[in-house]
Protein backbone atom coordinates (compact mmCIF):
# COMPACT_ATOMS: atom_id res chain seq x y z
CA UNK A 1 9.62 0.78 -99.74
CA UNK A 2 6.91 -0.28 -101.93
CA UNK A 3 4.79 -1.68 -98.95
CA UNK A 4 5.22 1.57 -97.24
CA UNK A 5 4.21 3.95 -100.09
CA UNK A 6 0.91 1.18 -99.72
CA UNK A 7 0.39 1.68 -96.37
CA UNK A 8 0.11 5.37 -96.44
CA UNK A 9 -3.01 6.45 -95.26
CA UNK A 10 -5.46 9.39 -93.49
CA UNK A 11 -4.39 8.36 -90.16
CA UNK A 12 -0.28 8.19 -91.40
CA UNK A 13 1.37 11.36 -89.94
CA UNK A 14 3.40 13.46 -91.87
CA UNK A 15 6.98 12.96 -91.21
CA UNK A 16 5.44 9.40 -92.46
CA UNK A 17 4.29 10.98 -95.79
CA UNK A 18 7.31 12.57 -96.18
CA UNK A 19 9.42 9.41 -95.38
CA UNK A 20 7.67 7.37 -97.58
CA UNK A 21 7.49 10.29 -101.03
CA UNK A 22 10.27 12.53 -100.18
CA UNK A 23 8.90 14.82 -103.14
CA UNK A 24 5.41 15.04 -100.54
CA UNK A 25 6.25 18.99 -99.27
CA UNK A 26 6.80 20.47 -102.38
CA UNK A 27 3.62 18.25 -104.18
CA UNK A 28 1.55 20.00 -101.50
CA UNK A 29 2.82 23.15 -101.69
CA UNK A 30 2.22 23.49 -105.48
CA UNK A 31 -1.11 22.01 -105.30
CA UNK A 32 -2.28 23.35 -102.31
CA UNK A 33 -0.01 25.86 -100.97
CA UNK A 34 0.63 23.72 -97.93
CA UNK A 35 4.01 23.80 -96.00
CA UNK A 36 6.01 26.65 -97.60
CA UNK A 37 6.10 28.84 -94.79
CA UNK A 38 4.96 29.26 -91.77
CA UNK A 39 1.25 30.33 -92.10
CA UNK A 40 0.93 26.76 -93.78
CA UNK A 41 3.29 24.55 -92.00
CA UNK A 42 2.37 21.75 -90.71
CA UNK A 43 4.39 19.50 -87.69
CA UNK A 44 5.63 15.95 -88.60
CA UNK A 45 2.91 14.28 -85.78
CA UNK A 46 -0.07 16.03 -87.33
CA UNK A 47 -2.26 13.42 -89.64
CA UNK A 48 -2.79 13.53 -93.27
CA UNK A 49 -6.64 13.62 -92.35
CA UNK A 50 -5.87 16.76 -89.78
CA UNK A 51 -3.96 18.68 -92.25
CA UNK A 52 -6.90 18.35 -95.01
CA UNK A 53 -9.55 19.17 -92.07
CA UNK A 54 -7.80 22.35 -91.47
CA UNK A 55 -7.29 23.02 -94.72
CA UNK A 56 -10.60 23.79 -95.87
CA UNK A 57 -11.33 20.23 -95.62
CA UNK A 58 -9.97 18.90 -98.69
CA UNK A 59 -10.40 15.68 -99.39
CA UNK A 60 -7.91 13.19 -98.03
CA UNK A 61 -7.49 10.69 -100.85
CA UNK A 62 -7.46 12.84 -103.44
CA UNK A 63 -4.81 14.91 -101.54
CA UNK A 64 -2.98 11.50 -100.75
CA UNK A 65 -3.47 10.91 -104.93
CA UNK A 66 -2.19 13.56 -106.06
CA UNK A 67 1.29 13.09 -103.71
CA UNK A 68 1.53 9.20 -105.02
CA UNK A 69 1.16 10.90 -108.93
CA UNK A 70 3.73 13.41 -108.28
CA UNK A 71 6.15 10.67 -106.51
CA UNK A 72 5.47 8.94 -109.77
CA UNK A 73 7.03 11.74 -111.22
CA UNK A 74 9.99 12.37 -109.10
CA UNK A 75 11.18 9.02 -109.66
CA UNK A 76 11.63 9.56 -113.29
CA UNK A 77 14.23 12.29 -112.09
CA UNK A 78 16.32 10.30 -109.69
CA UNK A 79 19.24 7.94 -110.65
CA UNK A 80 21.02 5.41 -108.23
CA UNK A 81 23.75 5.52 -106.99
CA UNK A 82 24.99 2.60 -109.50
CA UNK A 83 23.70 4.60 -113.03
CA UNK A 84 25.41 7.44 -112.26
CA UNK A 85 28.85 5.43 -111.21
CA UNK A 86 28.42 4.55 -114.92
CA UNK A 87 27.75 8.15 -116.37
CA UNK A 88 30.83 9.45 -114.46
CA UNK A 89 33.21 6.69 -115.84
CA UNK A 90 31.76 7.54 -119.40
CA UNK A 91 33.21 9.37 -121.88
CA UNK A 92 30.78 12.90 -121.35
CA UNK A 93 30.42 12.46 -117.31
CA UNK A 94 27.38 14.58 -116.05
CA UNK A 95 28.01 17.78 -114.17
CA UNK A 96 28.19 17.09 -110.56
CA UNK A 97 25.78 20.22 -108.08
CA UNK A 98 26.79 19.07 -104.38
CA UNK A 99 23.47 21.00 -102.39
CA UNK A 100 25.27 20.09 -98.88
CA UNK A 101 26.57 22.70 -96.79
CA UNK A 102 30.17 24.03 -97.33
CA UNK A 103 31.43 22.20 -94.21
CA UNK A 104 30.24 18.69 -95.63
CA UNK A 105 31.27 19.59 -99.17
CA UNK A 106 34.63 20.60 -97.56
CA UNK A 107 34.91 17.30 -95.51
CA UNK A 108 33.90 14.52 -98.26
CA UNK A 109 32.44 15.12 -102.21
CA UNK A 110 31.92 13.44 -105.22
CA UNK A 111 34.83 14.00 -107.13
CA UNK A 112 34.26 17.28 -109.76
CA UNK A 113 31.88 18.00 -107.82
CA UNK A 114 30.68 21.73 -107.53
CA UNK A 115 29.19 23.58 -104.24
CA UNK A 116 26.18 24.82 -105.17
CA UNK A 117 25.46 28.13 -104.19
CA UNK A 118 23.59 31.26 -105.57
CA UNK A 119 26.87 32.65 -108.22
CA UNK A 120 26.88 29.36 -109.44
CA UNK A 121 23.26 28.87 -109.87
CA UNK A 122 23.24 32.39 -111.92
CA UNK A 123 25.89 31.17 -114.15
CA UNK A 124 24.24 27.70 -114.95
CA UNK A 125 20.78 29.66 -116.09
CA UNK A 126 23.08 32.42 -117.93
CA UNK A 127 26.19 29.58 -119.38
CA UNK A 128 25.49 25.78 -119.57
CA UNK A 129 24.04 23.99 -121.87
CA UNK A 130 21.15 23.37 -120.54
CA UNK A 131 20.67 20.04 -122.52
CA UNK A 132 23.80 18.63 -120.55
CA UNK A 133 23.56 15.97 -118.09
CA UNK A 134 23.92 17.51 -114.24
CA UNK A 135 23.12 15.17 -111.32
CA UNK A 136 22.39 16.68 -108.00
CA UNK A 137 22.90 15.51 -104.92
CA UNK A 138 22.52 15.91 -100.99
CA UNK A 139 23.81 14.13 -97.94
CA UNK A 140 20.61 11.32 -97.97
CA UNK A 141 18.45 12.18 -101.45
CA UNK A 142 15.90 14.19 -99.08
CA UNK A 143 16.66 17.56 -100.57
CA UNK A 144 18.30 16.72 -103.80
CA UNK A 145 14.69 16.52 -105.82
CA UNK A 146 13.77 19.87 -104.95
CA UNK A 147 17.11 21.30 -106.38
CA UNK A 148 16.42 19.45 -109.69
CA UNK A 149 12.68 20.46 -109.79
CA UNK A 150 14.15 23.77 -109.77
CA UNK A 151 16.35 23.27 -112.35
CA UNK A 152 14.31 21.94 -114.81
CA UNK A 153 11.73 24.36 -113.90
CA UNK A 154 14.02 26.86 -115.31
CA UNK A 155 14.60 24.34 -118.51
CA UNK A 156 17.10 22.12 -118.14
CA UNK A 157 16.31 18.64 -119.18
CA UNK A 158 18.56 16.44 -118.37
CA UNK A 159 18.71 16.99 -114.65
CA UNK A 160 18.28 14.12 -112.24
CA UNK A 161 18.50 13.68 -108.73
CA UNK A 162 20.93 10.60 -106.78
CA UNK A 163 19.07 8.80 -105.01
CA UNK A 164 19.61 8.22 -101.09
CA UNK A 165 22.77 10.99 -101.69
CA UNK A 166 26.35 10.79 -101.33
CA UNK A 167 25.32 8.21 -98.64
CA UNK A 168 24.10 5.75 -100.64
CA UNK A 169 26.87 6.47 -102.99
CA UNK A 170 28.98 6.01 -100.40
CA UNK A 171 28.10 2.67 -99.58
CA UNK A 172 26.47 1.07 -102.97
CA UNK A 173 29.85 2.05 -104.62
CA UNK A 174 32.72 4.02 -103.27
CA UNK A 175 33.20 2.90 -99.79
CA UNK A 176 36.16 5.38 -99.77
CA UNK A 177 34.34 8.16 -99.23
CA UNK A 178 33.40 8.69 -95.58
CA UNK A 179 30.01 8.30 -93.99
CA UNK A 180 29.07 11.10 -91.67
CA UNK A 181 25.79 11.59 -89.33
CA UNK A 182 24.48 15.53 -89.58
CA UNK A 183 23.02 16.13 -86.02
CA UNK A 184 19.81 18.14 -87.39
CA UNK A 185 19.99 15.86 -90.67
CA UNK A 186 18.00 16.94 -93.93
C-alpha cells in the first residue's frame, strides 16, 4: 500500500485517490467542498489535476497534501482486524455499529453486533458513554471511517474504524463467517 499512497500523483485519477486514502472524499469535501453532492461531484476517471483546474484551479499538491495529512489522520482511527479480535475477547469488549445494509447484517455479523440505523444513532448521542470503546465497521473498511468521523465529531473518543471490514475480519481471523461479493460494492 505504501508504494501506492507514493505513487499518487496529478495525473492519478480519482477512483485511484480514493483507492489508495479511502478517507480522500470526505478530506475534500471538508476542505474544499468537493464531492458531497452533485454540483461538486466528480467521476472516478477524472484526474486529480482536472478536478483542481475546475475547481478554481487550486493547486494540485497542496490539494494532494492535504488528503495524505488527513489519511495520516484516519489511520489513527482504524484498528485491524487482529486488535480488535483482542478487545472483543477482553474483559470490557467494545460496542460493535455494523453500517452494512440490513440484508448483509441479516446474512453474516460480528457477533453483538448492532445495525446501525438512525433510532440507534439518536440513542448513542442521547445514552452511551461516550468515553466507551465502539468499533465500526462495513463490508470492506471503505465506508466505516466516515461513520466514526461522525461519531467523534459528535464527541465520542474512543471510536475506531476496522480496517478492510468484516472481510478482512473474515479472513485474518474468523474464517467462519462467510465471505460475500455486493454487486454495486461500497
Amino acid at each position: 500500500m505504501t508504494d501506492t499512497l507514493q505513487t499518487i500523483g496529478p495525473e492519478s485519477t480519482m477512483a485511484e485517490l480514493l483507492g489508495a486514502f479511502p478517507g480522500a472524499r470526505r478530506a475534500l469535501f471538508a476542505q474544499y467542498h468537493i464531492g458531497g453532492c452533485s454540483s461538486c461531484a466528480f467521476s472516478p476517471e477524472e484526474t486529480v489535476a482536472q478536478l483542481c483546474a475546475r475547481n478554481e484551479d487550486l493547486p494540485v499538491e497542496e490539494v494532494l497534501q492535504h488528503v495524505r495529512d488527513t489519511h495520516d489522520e484516519d489511520a489513527q482511527i482504524l484498528i485491524s482486524p487482529q486488535a480488535l479480535s483482542t478487545m472483543l475477547a477482553s474483559d470490557k469488549p467494545p460496542r460493535l455499529l455494523d453500517i452494512r445494509t440490513r440484508e448483509e447484517f441479516d446474512a453474516v455479523r460480528l457477533e453483538g453486533a448492532e445495525l446501525f440505523t438512525q433510532d440507534l444513532v439518536q440513542d448513542a448521542f442521547a445514552n452511551w458513554d461516550n468515553t466507551a470503546p465502539v468499533v465500526i465497521y462495513d463490508h470492506t473498511g471503505t465506508r466505516c471511517l466516515d461513520a466514526a468521523a461522525y461519531f467523534i465529531g459528535h464527541g465520542f473518543d474512543a471510536v475506531s474504524a476496522l480496517e478492510g471490514g468484516i472481510d478482512a475480519y473474515s479472513q485474518q481471523v474468523d474464517s467462519s463467517l462467510s465471505r460475500y461479493r455486493v454487486e454495486m460494492d461500497e
